[in-house]
C-alpha atoms as a PDB file:
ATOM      1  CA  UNK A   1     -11.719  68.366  82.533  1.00  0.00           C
ATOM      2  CA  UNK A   2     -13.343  65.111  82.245  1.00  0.00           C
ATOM      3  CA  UNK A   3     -11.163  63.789  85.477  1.00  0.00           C
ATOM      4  CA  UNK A   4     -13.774  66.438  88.258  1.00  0.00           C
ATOM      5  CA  UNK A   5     -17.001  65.736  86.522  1.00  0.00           C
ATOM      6  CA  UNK A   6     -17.356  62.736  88.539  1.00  0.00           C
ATOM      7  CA  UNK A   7     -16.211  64.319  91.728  1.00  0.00           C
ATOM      8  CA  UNK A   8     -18.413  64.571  94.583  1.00  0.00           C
ATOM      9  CA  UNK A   9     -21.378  63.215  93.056  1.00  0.00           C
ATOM     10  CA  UNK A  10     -21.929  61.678  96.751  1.00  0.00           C
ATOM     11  CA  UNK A  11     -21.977  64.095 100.018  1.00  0.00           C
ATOM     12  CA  UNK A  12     -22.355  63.235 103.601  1.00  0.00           C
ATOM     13  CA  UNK A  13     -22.826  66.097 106.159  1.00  0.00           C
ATOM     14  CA  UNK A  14     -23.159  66.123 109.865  1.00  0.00           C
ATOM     15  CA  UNK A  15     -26.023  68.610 111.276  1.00  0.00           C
ATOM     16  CA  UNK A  16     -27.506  69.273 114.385  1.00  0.00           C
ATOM     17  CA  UNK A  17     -31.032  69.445 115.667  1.00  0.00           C
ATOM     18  CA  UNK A  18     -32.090  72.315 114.027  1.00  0.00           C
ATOM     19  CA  UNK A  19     -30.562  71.261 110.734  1.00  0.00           C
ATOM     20  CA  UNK A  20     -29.275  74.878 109.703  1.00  0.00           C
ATOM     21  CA  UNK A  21     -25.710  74.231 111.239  1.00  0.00           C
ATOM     22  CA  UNK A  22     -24.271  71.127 108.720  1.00  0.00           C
ATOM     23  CA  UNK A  23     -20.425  69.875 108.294  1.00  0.00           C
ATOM     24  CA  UNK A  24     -19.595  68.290 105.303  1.00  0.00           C
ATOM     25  CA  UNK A  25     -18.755  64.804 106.759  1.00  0.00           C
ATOM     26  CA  UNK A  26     -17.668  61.854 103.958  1.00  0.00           C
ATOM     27  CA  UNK A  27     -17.663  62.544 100.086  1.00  0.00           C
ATOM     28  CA  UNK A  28     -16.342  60.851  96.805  1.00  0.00           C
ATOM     29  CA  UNK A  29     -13.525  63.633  96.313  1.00  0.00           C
ATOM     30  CA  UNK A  30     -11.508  63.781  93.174  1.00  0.00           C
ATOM     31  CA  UNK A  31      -8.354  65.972  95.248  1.00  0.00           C
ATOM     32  CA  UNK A  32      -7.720  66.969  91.174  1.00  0.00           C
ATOM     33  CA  UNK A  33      -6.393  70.353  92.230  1.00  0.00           C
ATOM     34  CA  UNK A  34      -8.133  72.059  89.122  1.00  0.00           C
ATOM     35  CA  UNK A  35     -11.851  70.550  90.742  1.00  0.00           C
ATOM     36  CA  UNK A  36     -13.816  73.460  92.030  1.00  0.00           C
ATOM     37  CA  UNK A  37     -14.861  72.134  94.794  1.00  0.00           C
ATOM     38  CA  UNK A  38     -12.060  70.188  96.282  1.00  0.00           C
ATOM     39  CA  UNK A  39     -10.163  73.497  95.368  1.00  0.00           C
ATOM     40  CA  UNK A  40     -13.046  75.479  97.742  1.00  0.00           C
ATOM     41  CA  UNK A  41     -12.134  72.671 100.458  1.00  0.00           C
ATOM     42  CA  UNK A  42      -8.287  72.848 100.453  1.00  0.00           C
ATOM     43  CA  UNK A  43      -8.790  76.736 100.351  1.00  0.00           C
ATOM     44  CA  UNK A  44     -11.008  76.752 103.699  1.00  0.00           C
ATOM     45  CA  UNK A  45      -8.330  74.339 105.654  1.00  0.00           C
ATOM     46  CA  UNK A  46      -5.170  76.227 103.564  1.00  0.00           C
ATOM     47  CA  UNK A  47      -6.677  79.461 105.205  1.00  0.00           C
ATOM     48  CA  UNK A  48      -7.267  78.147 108.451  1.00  0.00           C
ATOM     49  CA  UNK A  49      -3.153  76.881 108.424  1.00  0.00           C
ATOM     50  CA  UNK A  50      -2.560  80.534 107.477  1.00  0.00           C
ATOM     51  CA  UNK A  51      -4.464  82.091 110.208  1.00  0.00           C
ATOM     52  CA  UNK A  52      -2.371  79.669 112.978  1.00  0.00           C
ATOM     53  CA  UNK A  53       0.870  80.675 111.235  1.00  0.00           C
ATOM     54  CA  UNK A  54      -0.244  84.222 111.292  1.00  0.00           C
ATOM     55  CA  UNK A  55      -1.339  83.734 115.348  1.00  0.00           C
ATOM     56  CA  UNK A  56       2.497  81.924 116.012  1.00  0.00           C
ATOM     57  CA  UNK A  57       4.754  84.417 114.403  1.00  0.00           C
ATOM     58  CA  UNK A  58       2.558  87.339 115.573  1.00  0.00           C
ATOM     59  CA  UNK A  59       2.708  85.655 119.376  1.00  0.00           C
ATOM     60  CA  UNK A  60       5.976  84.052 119.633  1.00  0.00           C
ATOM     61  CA  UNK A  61       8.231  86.344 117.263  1.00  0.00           C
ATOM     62  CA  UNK A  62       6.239  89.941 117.704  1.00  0.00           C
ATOM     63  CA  UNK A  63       5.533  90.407 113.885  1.00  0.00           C
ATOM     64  CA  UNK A  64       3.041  92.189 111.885  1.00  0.00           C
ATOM     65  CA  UNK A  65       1.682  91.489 108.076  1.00  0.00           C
ATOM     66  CA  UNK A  66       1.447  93.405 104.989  1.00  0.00           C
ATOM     67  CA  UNK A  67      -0.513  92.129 101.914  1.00  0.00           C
ATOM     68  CA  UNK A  68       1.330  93.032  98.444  1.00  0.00           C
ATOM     69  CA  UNK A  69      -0.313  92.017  94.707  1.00  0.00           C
ATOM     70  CA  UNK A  70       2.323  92.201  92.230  1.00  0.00           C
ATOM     71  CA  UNK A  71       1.395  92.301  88.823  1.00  0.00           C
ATOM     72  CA  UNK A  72       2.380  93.078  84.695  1.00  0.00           C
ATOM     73  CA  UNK A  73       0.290  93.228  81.510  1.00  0.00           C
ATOM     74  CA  UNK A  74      -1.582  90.660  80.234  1.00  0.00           C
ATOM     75  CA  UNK A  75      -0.491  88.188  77.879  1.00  0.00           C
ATOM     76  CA  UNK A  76      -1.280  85.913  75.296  1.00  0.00           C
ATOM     77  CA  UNK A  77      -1.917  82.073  76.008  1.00  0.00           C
ATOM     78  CA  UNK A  78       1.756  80.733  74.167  1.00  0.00           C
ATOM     79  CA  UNK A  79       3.671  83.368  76.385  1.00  0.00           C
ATOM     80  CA  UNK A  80       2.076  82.471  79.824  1.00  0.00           C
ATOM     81  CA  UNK A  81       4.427  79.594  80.912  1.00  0.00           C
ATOM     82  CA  UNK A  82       7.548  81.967  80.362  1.00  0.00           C
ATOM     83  CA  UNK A  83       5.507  84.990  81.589  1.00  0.00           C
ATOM     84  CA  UNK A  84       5.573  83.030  84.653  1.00  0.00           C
ATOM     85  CA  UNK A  85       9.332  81.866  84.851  1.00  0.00           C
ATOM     86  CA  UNK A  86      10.168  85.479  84.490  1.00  0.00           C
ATOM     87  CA  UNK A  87       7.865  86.743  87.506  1.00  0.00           C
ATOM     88  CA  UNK A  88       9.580  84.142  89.353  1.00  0.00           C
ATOM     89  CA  UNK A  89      13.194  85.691  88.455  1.00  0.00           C
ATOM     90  CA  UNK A  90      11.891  89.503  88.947  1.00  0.00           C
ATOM     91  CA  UNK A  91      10.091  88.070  92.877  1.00  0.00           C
ATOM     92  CA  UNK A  92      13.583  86.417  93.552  1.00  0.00           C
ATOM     93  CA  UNK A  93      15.241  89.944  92.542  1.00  0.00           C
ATOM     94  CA  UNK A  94      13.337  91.622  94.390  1.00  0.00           C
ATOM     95  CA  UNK A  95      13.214  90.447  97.622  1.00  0.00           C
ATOM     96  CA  UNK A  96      17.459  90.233  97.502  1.00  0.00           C
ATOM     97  CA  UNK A  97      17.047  94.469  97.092  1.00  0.00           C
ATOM     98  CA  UNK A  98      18.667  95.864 100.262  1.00  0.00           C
ATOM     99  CA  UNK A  99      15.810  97.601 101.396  1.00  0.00           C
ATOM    100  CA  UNK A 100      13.418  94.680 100.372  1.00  0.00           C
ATOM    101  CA  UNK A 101      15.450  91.855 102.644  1.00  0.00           C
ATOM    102  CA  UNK A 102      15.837  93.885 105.913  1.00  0.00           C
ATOM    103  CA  UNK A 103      12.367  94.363 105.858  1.00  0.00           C
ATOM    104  CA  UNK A 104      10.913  90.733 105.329  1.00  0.00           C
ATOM    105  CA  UNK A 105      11.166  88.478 107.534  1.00  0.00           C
ATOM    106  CA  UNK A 106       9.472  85.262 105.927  1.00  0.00           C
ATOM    107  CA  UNK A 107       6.372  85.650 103.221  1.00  0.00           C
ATOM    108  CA  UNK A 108       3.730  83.398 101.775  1.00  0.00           C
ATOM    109  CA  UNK A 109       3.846  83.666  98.120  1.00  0.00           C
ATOM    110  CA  UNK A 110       0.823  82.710  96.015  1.00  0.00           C
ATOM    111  CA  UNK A 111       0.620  82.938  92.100  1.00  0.00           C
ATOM    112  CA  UNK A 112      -2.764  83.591  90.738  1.00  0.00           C
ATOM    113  CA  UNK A 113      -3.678  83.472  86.765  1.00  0.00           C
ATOM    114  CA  UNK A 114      -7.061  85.070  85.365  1.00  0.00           C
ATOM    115  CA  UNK A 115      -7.862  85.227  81.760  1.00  0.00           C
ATOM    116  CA  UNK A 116     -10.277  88.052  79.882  1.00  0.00           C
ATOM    117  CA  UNK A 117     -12.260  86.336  77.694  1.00  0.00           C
ATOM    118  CA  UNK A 118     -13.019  89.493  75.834  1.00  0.00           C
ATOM    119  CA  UNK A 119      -9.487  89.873  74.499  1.00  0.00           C
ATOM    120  CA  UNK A 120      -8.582  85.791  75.071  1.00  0.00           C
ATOM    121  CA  UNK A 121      -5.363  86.814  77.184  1.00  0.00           C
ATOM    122  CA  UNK A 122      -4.597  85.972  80.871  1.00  0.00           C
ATOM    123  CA  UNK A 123      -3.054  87.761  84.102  1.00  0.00           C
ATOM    124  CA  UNK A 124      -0.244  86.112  86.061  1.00  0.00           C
ATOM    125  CA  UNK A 125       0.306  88.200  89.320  1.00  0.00           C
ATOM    126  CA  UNK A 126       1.246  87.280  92.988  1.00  0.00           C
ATOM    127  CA  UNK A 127      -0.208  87.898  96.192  1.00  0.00           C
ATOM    128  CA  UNK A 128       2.356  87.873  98.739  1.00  0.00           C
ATOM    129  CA  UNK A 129       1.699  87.821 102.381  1.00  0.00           C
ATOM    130  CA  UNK A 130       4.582  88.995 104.001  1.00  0.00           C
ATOM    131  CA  UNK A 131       5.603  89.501 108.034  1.00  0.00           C
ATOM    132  CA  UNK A 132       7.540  92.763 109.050  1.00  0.00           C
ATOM    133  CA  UNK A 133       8.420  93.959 112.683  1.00  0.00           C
ATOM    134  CA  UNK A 134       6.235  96.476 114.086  1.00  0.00           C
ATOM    135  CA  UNK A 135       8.687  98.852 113.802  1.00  0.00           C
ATOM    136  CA  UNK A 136       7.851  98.595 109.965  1.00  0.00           C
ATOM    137  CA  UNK A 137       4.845 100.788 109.545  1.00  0.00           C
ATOM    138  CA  UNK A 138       6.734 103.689 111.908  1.00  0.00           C
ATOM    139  CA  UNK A 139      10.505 103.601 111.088  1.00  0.00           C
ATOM    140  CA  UNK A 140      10.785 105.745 108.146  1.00  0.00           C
ATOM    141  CA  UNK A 141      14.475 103.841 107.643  1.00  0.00           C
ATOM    142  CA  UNK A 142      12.715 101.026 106.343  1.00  0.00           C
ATOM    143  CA  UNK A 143       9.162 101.587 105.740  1.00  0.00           C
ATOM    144  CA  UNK A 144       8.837 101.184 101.791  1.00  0.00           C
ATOM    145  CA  UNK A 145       5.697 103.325 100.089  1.00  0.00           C
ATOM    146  CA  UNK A 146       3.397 102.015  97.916  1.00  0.00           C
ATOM    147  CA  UNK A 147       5.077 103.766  94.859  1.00  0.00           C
ATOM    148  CA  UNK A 148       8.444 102.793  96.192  1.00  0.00           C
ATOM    149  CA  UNK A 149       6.857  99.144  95.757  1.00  0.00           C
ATOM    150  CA  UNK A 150       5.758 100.332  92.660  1.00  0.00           C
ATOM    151  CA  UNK A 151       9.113 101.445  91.324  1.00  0.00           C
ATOM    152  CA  UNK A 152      10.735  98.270  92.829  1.00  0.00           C
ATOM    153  CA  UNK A 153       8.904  95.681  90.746  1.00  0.00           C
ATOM    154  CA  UNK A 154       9.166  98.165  87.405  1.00  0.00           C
ATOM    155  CA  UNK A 155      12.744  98.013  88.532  1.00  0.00           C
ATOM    156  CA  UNK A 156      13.392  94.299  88.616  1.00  0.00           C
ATOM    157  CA  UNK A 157      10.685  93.345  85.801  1.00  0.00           C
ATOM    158  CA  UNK A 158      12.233  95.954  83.150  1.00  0.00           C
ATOM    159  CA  UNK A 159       8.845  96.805  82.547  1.00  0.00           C
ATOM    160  CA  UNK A 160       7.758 100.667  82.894  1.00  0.00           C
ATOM    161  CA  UNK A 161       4.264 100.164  81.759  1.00  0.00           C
ATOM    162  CA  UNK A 162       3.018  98.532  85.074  1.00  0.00           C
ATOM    163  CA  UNK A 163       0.997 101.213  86.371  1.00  0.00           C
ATOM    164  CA  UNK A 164       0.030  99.877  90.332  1.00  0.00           C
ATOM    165  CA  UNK A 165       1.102  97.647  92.922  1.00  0.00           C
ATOM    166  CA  UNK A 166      -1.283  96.777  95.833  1.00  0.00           C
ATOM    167  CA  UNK A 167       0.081  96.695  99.350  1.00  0.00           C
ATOM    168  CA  UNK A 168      -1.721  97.172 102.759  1.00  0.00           C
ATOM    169  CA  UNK A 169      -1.406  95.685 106.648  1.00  0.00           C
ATOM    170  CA  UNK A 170      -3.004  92.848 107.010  1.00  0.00           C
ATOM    171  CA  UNK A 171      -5.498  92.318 110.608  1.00  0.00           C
ATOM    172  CA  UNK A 172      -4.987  88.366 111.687  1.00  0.00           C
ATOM    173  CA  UNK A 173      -9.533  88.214 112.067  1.00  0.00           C
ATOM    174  CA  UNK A 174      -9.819  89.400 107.929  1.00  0.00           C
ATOM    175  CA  UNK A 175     -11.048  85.447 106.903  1.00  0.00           C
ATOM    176  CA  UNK A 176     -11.582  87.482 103.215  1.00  0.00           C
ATOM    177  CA  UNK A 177      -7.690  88.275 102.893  1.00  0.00           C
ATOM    178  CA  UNK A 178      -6.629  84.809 103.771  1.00  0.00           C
ATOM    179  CA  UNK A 179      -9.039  83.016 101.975  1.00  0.00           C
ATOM    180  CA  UNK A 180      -7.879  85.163  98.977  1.00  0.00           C
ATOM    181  CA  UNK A 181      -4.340  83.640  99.696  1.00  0.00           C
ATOM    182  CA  UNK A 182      -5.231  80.232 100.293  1.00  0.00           C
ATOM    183  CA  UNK A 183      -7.941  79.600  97.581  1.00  0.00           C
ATOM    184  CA  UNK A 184      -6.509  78.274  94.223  1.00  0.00           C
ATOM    185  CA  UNK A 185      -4.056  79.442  91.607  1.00  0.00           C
ATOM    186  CA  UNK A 186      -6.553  80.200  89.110  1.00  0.00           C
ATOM    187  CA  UNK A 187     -10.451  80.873  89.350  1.00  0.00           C
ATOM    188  CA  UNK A 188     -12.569  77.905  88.097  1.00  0.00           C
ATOM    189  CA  UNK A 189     -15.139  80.116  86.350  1.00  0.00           C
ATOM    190  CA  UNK A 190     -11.685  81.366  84.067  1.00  0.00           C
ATOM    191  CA  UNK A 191     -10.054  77.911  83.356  1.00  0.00           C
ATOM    192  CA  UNK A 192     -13.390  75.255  82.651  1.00  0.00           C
ATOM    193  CA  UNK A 193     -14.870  77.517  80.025  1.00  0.00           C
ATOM    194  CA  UNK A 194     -13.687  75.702  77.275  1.00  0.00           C
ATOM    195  CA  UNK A 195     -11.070  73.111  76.860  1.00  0.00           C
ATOM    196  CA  UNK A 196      -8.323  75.274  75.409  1.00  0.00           C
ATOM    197  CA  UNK A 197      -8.493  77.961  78.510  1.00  0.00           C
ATOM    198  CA  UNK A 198      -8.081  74.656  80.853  1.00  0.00           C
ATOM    199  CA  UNK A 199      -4.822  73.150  78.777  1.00  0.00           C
ATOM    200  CA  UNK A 200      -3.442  76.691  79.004  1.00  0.00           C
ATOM    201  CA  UNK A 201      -4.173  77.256  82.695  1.00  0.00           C
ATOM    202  CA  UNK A 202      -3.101  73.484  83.111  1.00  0.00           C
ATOM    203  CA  UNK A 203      -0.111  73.273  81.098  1.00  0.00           C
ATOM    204  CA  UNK A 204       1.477  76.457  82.917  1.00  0.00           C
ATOM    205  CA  UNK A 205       0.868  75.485  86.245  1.00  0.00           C
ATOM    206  CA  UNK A 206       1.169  71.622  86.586  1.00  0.00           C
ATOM    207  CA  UNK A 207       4.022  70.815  88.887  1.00  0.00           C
ATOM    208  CA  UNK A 208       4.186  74.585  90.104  1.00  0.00           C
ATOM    209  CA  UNK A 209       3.497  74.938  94.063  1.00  0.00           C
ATOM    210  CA  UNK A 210       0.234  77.134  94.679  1.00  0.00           C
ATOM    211  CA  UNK A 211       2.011  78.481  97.905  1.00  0.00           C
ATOM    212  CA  UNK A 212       4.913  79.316  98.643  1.00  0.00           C
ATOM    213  CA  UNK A 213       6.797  79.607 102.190  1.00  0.00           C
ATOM    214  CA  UNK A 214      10.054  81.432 103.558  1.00  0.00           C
ATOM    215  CA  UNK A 215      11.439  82.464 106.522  1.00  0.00           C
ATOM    216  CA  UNK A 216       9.239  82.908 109.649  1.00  0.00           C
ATOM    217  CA  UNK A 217       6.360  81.122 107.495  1.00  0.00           C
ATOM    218  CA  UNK A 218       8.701  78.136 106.455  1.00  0.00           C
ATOM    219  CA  UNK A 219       9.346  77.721 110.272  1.00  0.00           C
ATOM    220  CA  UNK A 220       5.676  77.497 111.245  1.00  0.00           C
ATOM    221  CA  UNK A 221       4.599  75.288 108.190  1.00  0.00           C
ATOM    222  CA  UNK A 222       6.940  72.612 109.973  1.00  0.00           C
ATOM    223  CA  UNK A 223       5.095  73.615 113.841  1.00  0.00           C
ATOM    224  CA  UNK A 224       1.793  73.326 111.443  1.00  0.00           C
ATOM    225  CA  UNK A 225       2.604  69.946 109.852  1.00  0.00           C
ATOM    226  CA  UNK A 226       3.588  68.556 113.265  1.00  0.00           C
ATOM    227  CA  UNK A 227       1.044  69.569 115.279  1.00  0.00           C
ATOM    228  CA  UNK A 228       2.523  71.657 117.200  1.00  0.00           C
ATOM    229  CA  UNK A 229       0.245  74.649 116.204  1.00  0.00           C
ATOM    230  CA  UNK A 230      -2.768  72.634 117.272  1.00  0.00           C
ATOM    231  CA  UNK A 231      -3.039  74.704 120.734  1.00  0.00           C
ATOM    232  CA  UNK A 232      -4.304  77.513 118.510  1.00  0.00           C
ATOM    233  CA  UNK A 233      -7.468  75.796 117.072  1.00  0.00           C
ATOM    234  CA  UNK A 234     -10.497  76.377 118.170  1.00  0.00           C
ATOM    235  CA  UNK A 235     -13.114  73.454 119.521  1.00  0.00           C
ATOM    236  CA  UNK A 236     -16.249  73.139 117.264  1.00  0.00           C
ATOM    237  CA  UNK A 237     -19.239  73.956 119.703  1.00  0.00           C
ATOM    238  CA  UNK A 238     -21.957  72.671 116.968  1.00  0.00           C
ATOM    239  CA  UNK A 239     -23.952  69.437 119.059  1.00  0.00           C
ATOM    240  CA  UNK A 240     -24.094  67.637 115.707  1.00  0.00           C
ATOM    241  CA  UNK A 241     -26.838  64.802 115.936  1.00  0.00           C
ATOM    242  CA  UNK A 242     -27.817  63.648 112.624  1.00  0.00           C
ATOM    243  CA  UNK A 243     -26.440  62.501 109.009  1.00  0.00           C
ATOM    244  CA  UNK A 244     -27.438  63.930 105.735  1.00  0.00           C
ATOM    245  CA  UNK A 245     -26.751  62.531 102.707  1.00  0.00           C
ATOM    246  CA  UNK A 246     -27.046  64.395  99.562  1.00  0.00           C
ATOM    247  CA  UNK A 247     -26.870  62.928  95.554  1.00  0.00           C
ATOM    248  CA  UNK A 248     -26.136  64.905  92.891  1.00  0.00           C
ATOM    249  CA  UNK A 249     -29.293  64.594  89.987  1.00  0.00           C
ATOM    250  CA  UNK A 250     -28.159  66.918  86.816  1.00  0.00           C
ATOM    251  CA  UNK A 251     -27.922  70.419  88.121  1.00  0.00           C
ATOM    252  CA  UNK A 252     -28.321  69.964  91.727  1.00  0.00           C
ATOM    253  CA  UNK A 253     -27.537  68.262  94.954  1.00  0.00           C
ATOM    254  CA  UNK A 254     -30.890  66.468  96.359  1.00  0.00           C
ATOM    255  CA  UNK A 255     -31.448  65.633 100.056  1.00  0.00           C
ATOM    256  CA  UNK A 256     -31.339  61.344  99.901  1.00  0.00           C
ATOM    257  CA  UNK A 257     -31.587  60.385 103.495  1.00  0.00           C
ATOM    258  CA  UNK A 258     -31.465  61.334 107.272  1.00  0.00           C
ATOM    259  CA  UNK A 259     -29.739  59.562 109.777  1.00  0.00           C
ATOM    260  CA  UNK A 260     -29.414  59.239 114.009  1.00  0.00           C
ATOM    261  CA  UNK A 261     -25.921  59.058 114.407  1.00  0.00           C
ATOM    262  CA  UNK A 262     -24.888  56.665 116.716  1.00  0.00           C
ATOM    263  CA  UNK A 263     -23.683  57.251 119.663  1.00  0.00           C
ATOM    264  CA  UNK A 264     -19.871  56.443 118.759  1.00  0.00           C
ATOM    265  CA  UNK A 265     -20.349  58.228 115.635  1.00  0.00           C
ATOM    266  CA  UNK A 266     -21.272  61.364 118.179  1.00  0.00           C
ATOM    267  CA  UNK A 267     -18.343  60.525 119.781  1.00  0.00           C
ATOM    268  CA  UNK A 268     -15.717  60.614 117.187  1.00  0.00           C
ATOM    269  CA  UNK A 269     -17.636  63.900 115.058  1.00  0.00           C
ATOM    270  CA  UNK A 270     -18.523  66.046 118.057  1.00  0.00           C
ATOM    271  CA  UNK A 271     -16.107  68.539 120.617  1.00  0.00           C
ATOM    272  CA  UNK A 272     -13.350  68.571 117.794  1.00  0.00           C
ATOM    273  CA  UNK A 273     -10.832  70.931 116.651  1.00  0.00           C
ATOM    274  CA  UNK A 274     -12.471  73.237 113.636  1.00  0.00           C
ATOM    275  CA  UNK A 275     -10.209  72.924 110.541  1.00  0.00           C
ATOM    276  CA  UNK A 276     -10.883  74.973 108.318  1.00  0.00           C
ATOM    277  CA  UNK A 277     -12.206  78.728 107.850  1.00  0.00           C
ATOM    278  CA  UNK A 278     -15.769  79.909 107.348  1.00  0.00           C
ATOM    279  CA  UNK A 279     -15.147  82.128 103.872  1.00  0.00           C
ATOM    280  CA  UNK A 280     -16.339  85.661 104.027  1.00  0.00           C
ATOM    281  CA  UNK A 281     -18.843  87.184 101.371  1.00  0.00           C
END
């Protein structure tokens, strides 16, 4: 915990005239995956990556998206790391069902811990964002239910007791949805309330990927590393003008200085791609 408290204690945005648009600029950024806010930043450009995979495979390969949460009781903090090795083994049984694997066609695979501080046990589940052909939501052959879903992951996880699965189509625009998928395995207000919920949340997810790609998605995370997605972006229409910098003073980020930028400054911040996604309330 002590590694973020340090982290951003420095921020640099861009504005324009009227002040009320700003762009976070420069900042002293910890990138410790379990800081809030660097978390918040990777979340808004992990979204934005989603949304251009989600444009590709819905252009180029005719696709559409469902959204599935997968999830089994709670459980206490020295069963968590296996809790999570065996969701891992029950996912990778499930998707090799017959009626599972005709239907996918690639997925985004997220795992997400909360803990309940009432009862001091925690939540592993999945979010899953997966692409189907259109044919999917019409085709009785291979359309799977909600309770079919539901009977599916009882199935593989030998576990009766789960009572609901969450599944619903996905629309590309929903910035809410993706955001859900791209923002952090675990929520900060959960894992910095004391330093025993942090080792727990720590210890069972260091070295673990947050996201995780197949298929169609696997194909366009390569197109998205290389560029070759970039067509899809959208150009930043914000004039920005001026430089704010902000300090942090004990409980809250005070305005420091204002800055002209210069004219090559203008040049290098202003008509650019927008990379990341504005999170919905």
């Amino acid at each position: 915990m002590d590694l973020v408290e340090d982290c951003n204690t420095f921020l640099s945005f861009v504005a324009d005239k009227t002040l009320e648009k700003q762009k976070l600029y420069k900042a002293n950024s910890c990138k410790n995956r379990f800081c809030p806010v660097c978390a918040w930043r990777k979340a808004r450009k992990d979204a934005l990556g989603l949304s251009l995979m989600m444009q590709y495979i819905k252009q180029q390969e005719n696709k559409e998206f469902i959204f599935l949460t997968l999830t089994t009781p709670n459980v206490m903090c020295e069963e968590l790391e296996n809790e999570i090795k065996r969701y891992n083994n029950s996912f990778r049984k499930l998707i090799k069902r017959k009626k599972v694997g005709s239907v996918i066609k690639g997925y985004v695979r997220k795992l997400e811990i909360t803990y309940n501080k009432k009862r001091d046990d925690y939540n592993p589940h999945f979010h899953v964002l997966i692409a189907v052909n259109k044919s999917y939501f019409t085709d009785k052959r291979y359309y799977i239910s909600q309770q079919e879903w539901l009977d599916l992951w009882r199935d593989v996880t030998g576990i009766s007791e789960i009572t609901q699965v969450q599944v619903q189509k996905i629309r590309q625009n929903n910035n809410k949805e993706l955001y859900e998928m791209a923002k952090y395995s675990g929520k900060d207000s959960d894992y910095l309330i004391n330093q025993k919920v942090f080792d727990a949340f720590y210890k069972s997810l260091k070295g673990k990927q947050v996201l995780v790609y197949s298929g169609l998605f696997k194909e366009a995370k390569k197109k998205l590393k290389n560029g070759d997605l970039d067509y899809l972006k959208e150009i930043d229409p914000t004039e920005y003008i001026y430089q704010i910098f902000y300090i942090w003073k004990q409980k809250e980020y005070l305005t420091s200085e204002l800055y002209d930028l210069t004219e090559q400054e203008k040049r290098e911040i202003n008509h650019k791609m927008i990379d990341e996604i504005e999170e919905e309330q």
